[in-house]
Protein backbone atom coordinates (compact mmCIF):
# COMPACT_ATOMS: atom_id res chain seq x y z
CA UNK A 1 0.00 0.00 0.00
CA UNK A 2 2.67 2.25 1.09
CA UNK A 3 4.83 1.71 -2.43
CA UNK A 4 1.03 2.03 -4.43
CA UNK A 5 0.58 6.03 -2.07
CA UNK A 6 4.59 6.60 -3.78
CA UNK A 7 4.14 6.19 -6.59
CA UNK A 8 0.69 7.99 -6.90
CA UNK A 9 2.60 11.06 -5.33
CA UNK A 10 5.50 10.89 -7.62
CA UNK A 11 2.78 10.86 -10.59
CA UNK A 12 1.11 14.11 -9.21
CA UNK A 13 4.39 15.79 -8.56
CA UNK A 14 5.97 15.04 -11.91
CA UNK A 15 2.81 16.27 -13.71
CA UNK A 16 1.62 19.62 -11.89
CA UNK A 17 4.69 21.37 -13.39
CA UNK A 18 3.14 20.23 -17.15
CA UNK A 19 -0.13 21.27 -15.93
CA UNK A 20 0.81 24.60 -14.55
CA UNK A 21 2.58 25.81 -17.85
CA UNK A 22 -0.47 25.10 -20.10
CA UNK A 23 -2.68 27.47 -17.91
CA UNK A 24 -1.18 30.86 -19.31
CA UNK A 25 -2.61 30.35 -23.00
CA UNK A 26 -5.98 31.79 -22.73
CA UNK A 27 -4.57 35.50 -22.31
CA UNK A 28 -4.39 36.99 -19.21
CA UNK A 29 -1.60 38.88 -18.00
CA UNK A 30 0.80 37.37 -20.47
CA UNK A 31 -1.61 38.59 -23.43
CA UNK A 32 -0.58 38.42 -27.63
CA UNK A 33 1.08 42.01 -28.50
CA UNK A 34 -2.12 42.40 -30.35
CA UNK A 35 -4.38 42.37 -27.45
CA UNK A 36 -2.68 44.54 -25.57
CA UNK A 37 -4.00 48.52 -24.51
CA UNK A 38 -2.24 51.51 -25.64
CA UNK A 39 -1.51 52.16 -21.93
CA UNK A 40 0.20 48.13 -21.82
CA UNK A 41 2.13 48.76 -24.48
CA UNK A 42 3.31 52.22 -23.15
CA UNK A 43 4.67 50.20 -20.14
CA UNK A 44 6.28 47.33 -21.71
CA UNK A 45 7.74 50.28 -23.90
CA UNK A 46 9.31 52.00 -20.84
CA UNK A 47 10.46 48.71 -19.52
CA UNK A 48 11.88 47.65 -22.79
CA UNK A 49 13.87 51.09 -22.66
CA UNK A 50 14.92 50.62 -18.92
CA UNK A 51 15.98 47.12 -18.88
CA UNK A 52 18.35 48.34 -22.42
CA UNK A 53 19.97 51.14 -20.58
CA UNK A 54 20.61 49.10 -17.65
CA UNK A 55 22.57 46.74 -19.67
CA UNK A 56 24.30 49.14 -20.76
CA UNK A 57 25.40 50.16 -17.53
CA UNK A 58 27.17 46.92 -17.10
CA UNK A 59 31.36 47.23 -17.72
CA UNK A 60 32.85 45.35 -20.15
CA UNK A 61 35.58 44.17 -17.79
CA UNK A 62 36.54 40.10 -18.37
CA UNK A 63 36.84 38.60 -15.15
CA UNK A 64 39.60 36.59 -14.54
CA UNK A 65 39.29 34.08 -11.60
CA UNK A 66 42.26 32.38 -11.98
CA UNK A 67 44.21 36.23 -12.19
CA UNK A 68 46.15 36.20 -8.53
CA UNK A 69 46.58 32.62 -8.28
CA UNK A 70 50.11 32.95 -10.84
């Protein structure tokens, strides 16, 4: 009984991840570009420009981890 209540468990864990990822294709907050509002797609613009500038922020510096051990 006990190995029967395992493997039942191990079904339902193994599956809810496959489950959960279907569940965001009927729209929602992840909706088509198409679907969107004027004021959605003036924030994804502003993040869009954010999230470039903040890359470009980041140095261009290669790291070296193996630099002091010589």
């Amino acid at each position: 009984m006990r190995a029967v209540v395992i493997a039942l468990a191990t079904i339902v864990v193994l599956t809810a991840s496959a489950y959960s990822q279907g569940r965001g294709k009927g729209g929602g907050r992840h909706a088509a570009p198409e679907q969107q509002t004027e004021e959605q797609k003036k924030k994804a613009a502003e993040a869009e420009k954010a999230y470039r500038s903040a890359l470009d922020k980041i140095p261009d510096k290669k790291y070296d981890p193996w630099g002091n051990m010589r």
